[in-house]
Protein backbone atom coordinates (compact mmCIF):
# COMPACT_ATOMS: atom_id res chain seq x y z
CA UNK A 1 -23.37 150.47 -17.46
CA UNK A 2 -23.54 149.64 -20.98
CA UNK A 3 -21.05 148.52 -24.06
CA UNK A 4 -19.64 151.65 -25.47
CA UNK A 5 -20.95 153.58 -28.25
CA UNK A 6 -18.62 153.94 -31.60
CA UNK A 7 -20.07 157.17 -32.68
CA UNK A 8 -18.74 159.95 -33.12
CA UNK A 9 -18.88 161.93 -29.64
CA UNK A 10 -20.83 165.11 -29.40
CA UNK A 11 -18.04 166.88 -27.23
CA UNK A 12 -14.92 166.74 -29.53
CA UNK A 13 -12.59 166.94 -26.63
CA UNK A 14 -14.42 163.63 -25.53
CA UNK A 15 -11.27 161.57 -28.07
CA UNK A 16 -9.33 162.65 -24.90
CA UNK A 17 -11.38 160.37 -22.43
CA UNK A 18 -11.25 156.83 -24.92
CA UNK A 19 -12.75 153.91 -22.76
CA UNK A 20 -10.61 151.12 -24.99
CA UNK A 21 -8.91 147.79 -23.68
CA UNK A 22 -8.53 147.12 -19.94
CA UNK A 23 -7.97 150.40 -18.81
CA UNK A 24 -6.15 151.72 -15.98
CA UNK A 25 -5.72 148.13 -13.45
CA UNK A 26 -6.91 148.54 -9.80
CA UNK A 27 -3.55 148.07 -8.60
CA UNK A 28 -2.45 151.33 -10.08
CA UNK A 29 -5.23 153.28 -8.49
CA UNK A 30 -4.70 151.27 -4.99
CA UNK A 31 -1.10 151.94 -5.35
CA UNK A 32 -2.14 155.84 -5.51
CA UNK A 33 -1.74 157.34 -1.59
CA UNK A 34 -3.86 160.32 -2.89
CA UNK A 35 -6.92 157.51 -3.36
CA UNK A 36 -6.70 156.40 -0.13
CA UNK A 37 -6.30 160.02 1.40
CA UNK A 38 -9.55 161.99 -0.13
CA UNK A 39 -11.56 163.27 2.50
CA UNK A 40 -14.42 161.59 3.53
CA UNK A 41 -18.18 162.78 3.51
CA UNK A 42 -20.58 161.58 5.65
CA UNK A 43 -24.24 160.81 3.67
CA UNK A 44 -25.96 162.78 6.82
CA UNK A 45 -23.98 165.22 5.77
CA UNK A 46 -24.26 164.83 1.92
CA UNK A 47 -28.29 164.11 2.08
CA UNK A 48 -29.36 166.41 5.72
CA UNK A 49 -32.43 165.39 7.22
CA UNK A 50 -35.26 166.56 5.47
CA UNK A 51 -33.69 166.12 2.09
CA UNK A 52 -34.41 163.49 -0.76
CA UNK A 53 -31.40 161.70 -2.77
CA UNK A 54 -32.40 161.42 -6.76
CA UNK A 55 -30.13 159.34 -8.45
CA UNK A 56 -30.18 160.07 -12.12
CA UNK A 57 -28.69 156.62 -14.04
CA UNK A 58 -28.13 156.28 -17.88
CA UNK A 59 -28.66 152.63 -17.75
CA UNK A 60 -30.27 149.96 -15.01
CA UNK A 61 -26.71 149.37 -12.91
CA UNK A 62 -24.98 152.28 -12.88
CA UNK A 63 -26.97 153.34 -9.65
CA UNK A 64 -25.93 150.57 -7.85
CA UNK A 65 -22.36 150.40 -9.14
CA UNK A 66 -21.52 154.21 -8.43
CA UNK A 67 -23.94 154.84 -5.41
CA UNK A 68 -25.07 151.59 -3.85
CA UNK A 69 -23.09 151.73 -0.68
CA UNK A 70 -24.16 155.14 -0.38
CA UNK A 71 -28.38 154.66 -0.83
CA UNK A 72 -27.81 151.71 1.27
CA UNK A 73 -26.89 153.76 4.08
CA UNK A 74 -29.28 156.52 3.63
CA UNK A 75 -31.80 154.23 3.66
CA UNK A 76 -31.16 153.45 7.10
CA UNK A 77 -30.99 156.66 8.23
CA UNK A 78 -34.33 157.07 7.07
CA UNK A 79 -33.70 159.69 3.85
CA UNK A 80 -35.54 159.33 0.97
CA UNK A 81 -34.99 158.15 -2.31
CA UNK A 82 -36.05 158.55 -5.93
CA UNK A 83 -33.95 156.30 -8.56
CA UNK A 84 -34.73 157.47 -12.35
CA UNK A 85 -33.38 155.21 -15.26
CA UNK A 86 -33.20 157.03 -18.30
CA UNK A 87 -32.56 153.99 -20.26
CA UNK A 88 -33.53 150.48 -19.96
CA UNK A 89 -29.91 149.53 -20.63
CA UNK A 90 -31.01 148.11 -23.89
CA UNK A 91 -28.17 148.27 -25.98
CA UNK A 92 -25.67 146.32 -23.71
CA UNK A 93 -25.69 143.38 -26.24
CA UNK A 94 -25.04 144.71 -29.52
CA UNK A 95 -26.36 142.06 -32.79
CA UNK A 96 -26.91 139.06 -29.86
CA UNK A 97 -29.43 136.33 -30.58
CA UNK A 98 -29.13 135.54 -26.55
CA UNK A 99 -29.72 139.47 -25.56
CA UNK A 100 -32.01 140.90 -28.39
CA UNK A 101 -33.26 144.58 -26.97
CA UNK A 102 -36.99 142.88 -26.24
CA UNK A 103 -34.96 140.71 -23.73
CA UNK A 104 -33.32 142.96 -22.19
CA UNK A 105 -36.20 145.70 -21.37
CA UNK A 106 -38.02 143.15 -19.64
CA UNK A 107 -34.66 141.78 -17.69
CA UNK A 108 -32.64 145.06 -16.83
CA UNK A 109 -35.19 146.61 -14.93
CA UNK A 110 -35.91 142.92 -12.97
CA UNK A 111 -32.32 143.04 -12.01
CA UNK A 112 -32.68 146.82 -10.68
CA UNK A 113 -35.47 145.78 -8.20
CA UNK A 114 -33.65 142.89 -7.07
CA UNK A 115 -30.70 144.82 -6.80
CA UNK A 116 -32.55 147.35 -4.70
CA UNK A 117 -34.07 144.65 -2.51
CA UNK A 118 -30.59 143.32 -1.90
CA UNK A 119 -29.31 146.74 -0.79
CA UNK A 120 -32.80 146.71 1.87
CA UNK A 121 -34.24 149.96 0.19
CA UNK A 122 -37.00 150.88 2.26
CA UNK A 123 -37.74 154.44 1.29
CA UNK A 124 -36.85 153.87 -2.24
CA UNK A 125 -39.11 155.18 -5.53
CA UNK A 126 -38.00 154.21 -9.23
CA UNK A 127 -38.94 156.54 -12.29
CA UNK A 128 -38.53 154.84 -15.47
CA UNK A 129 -38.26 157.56 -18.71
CA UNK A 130 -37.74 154.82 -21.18
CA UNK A 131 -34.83 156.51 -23.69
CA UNK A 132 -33.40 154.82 -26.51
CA UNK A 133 -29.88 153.11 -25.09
CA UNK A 134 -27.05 154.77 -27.18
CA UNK A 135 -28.13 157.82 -28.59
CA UNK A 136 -26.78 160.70 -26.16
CA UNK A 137 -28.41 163.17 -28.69
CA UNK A 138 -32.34 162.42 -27.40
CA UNK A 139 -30.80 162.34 -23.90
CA UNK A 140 -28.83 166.04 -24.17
CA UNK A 141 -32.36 167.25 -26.19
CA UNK A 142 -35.26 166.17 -24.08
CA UNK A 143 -33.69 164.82 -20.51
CA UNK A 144 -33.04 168.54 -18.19
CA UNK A 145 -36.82 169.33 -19.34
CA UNK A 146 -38.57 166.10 -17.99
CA UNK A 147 -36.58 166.00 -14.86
CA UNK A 148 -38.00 169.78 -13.98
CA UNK A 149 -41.07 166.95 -13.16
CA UNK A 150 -39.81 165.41 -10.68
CA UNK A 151 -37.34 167.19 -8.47
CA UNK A 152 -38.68 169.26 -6.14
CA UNK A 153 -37.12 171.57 -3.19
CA UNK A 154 -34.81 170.00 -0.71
CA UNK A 155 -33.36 167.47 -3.25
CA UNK A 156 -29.86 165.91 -3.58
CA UNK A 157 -29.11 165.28 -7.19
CA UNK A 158 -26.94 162.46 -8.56
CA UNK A 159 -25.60 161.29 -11.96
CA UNK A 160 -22.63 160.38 -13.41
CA UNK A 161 -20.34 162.70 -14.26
CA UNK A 162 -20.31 165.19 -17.47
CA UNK A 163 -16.47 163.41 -18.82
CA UNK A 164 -16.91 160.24 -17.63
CA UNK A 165 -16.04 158.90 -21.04
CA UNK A 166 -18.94 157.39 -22.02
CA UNK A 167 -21.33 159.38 -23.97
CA UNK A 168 -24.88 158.29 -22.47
CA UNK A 169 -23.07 158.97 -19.15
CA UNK A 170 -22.01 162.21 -20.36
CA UNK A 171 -25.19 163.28 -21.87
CA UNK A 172 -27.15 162.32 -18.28
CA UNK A 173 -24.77 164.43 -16.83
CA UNK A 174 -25.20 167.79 -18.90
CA UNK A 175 -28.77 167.02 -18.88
CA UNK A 176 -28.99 166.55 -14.80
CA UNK A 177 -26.73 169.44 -13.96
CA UNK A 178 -28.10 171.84 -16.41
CA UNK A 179 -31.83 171.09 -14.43
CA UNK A 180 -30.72 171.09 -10.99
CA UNK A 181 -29.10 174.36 -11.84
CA UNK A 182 -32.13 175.91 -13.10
CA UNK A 183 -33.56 174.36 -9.43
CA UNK A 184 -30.76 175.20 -7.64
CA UNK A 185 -30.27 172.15 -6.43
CA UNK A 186 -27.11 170.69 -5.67
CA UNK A 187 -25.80 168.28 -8.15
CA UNK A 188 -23.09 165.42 -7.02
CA UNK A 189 -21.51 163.92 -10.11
CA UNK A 190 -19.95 160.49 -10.00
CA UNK A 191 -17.35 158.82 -11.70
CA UNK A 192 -17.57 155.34 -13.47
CA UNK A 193 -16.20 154.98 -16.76
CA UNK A 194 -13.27 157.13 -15.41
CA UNK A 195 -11.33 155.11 -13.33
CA UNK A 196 -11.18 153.13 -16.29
CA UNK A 197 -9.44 156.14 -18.93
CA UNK A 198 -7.89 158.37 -16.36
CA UNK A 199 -4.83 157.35 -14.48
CA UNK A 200 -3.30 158.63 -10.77
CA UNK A 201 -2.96 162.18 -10.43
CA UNK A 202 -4.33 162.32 -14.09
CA UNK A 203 -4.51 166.46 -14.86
CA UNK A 204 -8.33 165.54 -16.15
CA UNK A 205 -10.36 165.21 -13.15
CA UNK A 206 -11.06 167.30 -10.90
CA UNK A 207 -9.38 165.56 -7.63
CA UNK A 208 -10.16 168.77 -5.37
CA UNK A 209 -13.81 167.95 -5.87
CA UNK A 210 -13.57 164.22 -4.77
CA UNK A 211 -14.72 162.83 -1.74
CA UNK A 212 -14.93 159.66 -0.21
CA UNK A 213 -18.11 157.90 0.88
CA UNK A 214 -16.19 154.68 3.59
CA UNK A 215 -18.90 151.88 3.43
CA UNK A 216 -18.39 149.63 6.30
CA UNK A 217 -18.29 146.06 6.30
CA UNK A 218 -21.63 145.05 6.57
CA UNK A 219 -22.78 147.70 3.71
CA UNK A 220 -20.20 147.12 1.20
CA UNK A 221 -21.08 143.21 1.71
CA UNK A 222 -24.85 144.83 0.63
CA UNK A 223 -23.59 146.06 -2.43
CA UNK A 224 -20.98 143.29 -4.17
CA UNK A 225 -24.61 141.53 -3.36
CA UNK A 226 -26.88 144.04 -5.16
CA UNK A 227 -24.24 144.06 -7.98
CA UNK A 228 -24.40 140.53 -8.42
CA UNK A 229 -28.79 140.82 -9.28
CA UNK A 230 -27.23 142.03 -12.31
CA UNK A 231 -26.78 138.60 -14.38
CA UNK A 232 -27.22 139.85 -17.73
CA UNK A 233 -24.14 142.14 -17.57
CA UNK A 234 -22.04 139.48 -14.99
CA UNK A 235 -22.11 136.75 -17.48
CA UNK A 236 -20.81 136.20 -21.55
CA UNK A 237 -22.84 136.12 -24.57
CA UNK A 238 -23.22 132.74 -25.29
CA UNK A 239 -24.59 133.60 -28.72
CA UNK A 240 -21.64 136.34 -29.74
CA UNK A 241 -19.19 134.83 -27.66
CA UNK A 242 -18.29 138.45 -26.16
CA UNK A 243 -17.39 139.05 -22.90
CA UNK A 244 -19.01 139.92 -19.98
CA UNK A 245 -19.93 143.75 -19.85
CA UNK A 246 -19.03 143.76 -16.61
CA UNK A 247 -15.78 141.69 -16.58
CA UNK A 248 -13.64 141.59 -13.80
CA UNK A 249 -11.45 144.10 -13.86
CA UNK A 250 -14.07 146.40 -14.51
CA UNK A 251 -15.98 145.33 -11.17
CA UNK A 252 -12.69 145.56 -9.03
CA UNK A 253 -12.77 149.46 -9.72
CA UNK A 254 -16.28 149.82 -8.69
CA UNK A 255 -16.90 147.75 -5.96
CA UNK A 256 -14.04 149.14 -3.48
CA UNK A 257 -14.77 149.51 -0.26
CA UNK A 258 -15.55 153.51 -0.55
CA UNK A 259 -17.26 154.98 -3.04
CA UNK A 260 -16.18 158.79 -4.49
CA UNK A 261 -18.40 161.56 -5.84
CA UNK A 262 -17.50 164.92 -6.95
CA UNK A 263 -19.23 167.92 -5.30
C-alpha cells in the first residue's frame, strides 16, 4: 500500500470511492453475517495443478497484505509463483527527511523478500518494472503492454481490484485485466483499499463475485509475520510526525483470518 494520491482521479466516478479518515471499523464488517457467509474457494481449485499464480502489486506490500495467506499455501502445494511490483512503493512518505524516495527504493523491496521468506516461498519469482509511485497515468499507458512479457499460458492473474479506491490500485487493475483478457487468462481482482470506503451490503461491490480464501492457523500466523517485514510502513515518521501508513485499524481489515478475491 501507499499514502493516497490528491489528484484528481482519472475515473470521475472514482469521488464515489474517497479513502478519507478511518474508514469503515472492523467491527462493522465482522458484525456483517454476509462476511462471514461468502463461499469459500479452495487455492487447488483457484490455481489447478499445472498452473502459475502472478500477482500483479502497485506497491511492495500489497501482495502480501491482499494475497499472503493465499501464496503461502500454494506454495506448499507446490504451484508456482511470479510476484511483479510495478512500483517500488516510493511515494509512501510524502516531503519526509526520514523516508526520502532514495530510501525507500532500496528498503521496500528488502522488506518484500523478507516478507516472502517469512511466508516460506519456495517456488516464488519477483519481477520488478520500476514505475514512478503515484502517477496512475504511466501505469494505465504502458503497464497491459509489458505484462504481455511475462504471462504465459496456464496463468492465474492477480491484482487489486479496478475501484478499489486508490488510483495506483485502480490503474494496476485496468492495466492487468485489460492484458489477461487479450491472453485469456483469468484475472482474480482483490480488494484492499475497499474495506476501508465501502460499508456492509454497500450497492458498490460486487458481493456475488466474492469468495473466501479460510487460512488456517498456522498460515495466517505466516502472514501477520510476513506483514510485520514491512517496518517502513508499520512505524511513524519521526521526521513529519505522520502516522504510520499502515496504522492499526487499517491492518485489522487486512489481516483477518480469510482473505476474499473477486472472480
Amino acid at each position: 500500500m501507499a499514502s493516497v494520491s490528491t489528484r484528481a482521479p482519472a475515473d470521475p466516478t472514482a469521488i464515489d470511492r474517497t479513502i478519507s479518515g478511518d474508514g469503515t471499523p472492523e467491527a462493522a464488517w465482522q458484525g456483517w453475517g454476509r462476511l462471514g457467509a461468502l463461499p469459500e474457494v479452495d487455492p487447488a481449485v483457484l490455481v489447478p495443478f499445472g498452473g502459475r499464480a502472478v500477482v500483479v502489486a502497485p506497491h511492495p506490500d500489497d501482495e502480501i497484505l491482499g494475497t499472503g495467506g493465499l501464496l503461502s499455501r500454494l506454495s506448499e502445494i507446490s504451484r508456482n509463483i511470479l510476484i511483479i511490483a510495478v512500483t517500488d512503493g516510493t511515494a509512501s512518505h510524502p516531503d519526509s527527511t526520514e523516508w526520502p524516495p532514495e530510501r525507500l527504493a532500496r528498503v521496500r523491496p528488502q522488506e518484500t523478500r523478507s516478507a516472502l521468506q517469512r511466508l516460506r516461498l519456495r517456488h516464488a519469482q519477483v519481477v520488478r518494472l520500476g514505475f514512478q509511485d503515484g502517477e496512475p497515468g504511466g501505469i494505465d499507458a504502458n503497464l497491459s503492454g509489458m505484462l504481455s512479457e511475462h504471462l504465459q499460458p496456464g496463468d492465474i492473474v492477480f491484482t487489486t481490484w479496478r475501484y478499489d479506491g486508490h488510483p495506483d490500485h485502480e490503474a494496476a487493475g485496468r492495466a492487468v485485466h485489460a492484458a489477461a483478457e487479450a491472453l485469456e487468462l483469468p484475472c482474480v481482482e482483490v480488494p484492499l483499499w475497499t474495506w476501508h470506503w465501502a460499508s456492509p451490503d454497500d450497492t458498490r461491490v460486487p458481493w456475488s463475485r466474492a469468495r473466501r480464501i479460510v487460512l488456517d492457523g498456522a498460515t495466517h500466523a505466516r502472514k501477520l509475520r510476513a506483514v510485520q517485514a514491512f517496518r517502513s510502513q508499520l512505524e511513524p515518521d519521526a521526521a513529519t510526525g505522520q502516522a504510520p501508513v499502515l496504522p492499526d485499524h487499517v491492518l485489522a481489515r487486512l489481516t483477518r483470518p480469510f482473505e476474499v478475491v473477486l472472480i
